[in-house]
Every structure is written in structure tokens, then in C-alpha cells.
C-alpha atoms as a PDB file:
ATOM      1  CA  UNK A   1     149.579 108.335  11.239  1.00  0.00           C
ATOM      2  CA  UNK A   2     153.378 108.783  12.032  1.00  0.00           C
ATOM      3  CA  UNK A   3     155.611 106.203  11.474  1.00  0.00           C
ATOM      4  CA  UNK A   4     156.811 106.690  14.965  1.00  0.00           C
ATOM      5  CA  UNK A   5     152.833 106.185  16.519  1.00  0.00           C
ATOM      6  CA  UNK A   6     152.845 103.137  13.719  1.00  0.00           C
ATOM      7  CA  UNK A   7     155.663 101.646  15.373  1.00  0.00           C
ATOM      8  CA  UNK A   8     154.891 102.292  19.066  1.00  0.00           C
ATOM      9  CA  UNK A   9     151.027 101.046  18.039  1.00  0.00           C
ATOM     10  CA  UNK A  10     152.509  97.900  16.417  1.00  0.00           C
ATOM     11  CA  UNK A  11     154.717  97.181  19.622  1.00  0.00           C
ATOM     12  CA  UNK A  12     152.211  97.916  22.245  1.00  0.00           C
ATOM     13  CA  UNK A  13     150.133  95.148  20.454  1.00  0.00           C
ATOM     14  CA  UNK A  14     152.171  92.808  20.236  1.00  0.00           C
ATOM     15  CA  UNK A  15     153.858  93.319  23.986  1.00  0.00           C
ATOM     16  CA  UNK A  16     149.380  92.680  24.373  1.00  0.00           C
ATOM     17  CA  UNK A  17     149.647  89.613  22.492  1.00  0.00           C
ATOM     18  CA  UNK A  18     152.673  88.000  23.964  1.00  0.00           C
ATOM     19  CA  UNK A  19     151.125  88.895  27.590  1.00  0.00           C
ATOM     20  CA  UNK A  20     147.960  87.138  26.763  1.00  0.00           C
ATOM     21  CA  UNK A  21     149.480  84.306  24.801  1.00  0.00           C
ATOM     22  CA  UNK A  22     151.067  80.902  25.973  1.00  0.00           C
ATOM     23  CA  UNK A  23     154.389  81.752  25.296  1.00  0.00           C
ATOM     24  CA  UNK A  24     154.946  83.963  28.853  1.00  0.00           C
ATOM     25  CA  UNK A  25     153.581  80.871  30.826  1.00  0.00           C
ATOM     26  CA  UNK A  26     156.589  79.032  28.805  1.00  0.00           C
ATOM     27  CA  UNK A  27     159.142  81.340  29.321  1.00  0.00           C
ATOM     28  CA  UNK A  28     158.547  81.481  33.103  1.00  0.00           C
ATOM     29  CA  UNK A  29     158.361  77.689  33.358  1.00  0.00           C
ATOM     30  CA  UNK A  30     162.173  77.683  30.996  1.00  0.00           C
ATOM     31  CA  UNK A  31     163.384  79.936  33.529  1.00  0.00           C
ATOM     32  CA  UNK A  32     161.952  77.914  36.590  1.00  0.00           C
ATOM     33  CA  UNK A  33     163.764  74.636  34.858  1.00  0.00           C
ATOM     34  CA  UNK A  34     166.904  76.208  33.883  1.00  0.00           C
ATOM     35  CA  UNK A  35     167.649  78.111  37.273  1.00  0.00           C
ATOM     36  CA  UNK A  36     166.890  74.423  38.893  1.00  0.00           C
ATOM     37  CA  UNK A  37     169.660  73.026  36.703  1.00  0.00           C
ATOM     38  CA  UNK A  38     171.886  75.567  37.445  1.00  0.00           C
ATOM     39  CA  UNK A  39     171.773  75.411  41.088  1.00  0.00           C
ATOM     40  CA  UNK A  40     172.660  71.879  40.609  1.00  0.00           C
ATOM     41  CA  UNK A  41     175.705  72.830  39.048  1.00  0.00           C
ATOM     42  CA  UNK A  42     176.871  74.731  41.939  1.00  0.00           C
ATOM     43  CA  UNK A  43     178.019  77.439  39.644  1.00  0.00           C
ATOM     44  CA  UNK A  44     179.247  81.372  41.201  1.00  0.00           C
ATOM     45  CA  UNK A  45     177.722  84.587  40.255  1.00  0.00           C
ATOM     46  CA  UNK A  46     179.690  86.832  38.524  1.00  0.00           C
ATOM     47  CA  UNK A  47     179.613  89.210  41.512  1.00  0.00           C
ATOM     48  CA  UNK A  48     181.717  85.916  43.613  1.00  0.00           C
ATOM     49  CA  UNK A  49     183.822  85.286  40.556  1.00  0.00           C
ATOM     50  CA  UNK A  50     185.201  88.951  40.679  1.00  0.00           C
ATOM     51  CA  UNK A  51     185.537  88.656  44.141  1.00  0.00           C
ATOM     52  CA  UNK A  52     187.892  85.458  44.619  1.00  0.00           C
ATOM     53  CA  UNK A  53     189.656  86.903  41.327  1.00  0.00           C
ATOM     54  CA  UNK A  54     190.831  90.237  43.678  1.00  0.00           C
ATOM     55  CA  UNK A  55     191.517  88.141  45.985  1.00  0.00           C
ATOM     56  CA  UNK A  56     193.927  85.610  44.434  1.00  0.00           C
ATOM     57  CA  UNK A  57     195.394  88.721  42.469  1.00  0.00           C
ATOM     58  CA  UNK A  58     196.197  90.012  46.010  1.00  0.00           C
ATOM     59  CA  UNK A  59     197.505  86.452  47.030  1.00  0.00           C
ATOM     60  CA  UNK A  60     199.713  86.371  44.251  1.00  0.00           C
ATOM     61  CA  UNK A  61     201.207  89.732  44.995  1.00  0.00           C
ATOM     62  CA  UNK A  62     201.833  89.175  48.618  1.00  0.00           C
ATOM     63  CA  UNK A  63     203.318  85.574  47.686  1.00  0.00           C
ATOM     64  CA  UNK A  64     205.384  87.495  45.266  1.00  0.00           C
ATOM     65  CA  UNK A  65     206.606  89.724  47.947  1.00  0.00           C
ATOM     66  CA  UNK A  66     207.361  87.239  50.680  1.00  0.00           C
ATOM     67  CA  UNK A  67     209.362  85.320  47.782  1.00  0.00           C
ATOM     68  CA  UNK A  68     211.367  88.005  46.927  1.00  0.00           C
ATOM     69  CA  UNK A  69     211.675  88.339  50.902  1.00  0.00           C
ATOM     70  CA  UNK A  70     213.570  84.828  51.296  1.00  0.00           C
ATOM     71  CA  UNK A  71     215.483  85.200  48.484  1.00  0.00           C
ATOM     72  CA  UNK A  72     216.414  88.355  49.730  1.00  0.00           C
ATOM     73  CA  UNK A  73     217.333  86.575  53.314  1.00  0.00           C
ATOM     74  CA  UNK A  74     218.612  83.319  51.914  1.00  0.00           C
ATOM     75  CA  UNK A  75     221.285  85.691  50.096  1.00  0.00           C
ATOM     76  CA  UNK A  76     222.213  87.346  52.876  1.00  0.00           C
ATOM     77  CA  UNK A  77     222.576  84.396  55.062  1.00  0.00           C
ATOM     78  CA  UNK A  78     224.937  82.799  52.509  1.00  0.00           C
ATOM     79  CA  UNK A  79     227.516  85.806  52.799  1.00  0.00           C
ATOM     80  CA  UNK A  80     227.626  85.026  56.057  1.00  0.00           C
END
């Protein structure tokens, strides 16, 4: 037998085993615990994280601009 077919053999049975064993029933009822805990952490997906980051980044740009607006006025209204 190839090595390759070895392998492949070797992980279909064991991808069999792990199906069949205990240890699927415990990773499904880790999963079930720790998404619980984490929804009482109120925590943000990544996906809302990037979103309010673009969003203060434009914030911060447009607060940059109106800043540079006043000064811009306040200068002008002190030559006058």
C-alpha cells in the first residue's frame, strides 16, 4: 500500500473513531457552555468591531476637518 492510501486509511479511521466516540458529544456540549458564557459577556463580532473601527476612523477625520475649519475662522476673525 502507498503511503498516501496509508495515511488517508489511518485518517478516515480515526475521523470513524472520534465520530463514534464520547469526545464529539463533549465538544458540542464545550461549545454549547462556552457560547453561553460569551453571550453573557456582551462581547462584538469581529464583523461589528471592523465596522465601528471605519466608522470612528471617519469621525476622526471629519473632526479633524471641522477643527482645522475653526481654526481656520477663529484666525480670520482675529484680523478683523
Amino acid at each position: 500500500m502507498e503511503p498516501k492510501h496509508l495515511f488517508d486509511d489511518a485518517h478516515a479511521k480515526m475521523q470513524q473513531f472520534l465520530e463514534s466516540s464520547p469526545a464529539k458529544d463533549i465538544e458540542k456540549n464545550v461549545k454549547a457552555i462556552m457560547s453561553q458564557g460569551f453571550a453573557k459577556l456582551d462581547l462584538v463580532t469581529r464583523e461589528e468591531f471592523d465596522i465601528q473601527a471605519q466608522v470612528l476612523a471617519k469621525t476622526r477625520a471629519k473632526l479633524e476637518q471641522l477643527e482645522a475649519r475653526v481654526a481656520e475662522l477663529e484666525a480670520q476673525n482675529a484680523k478683523n
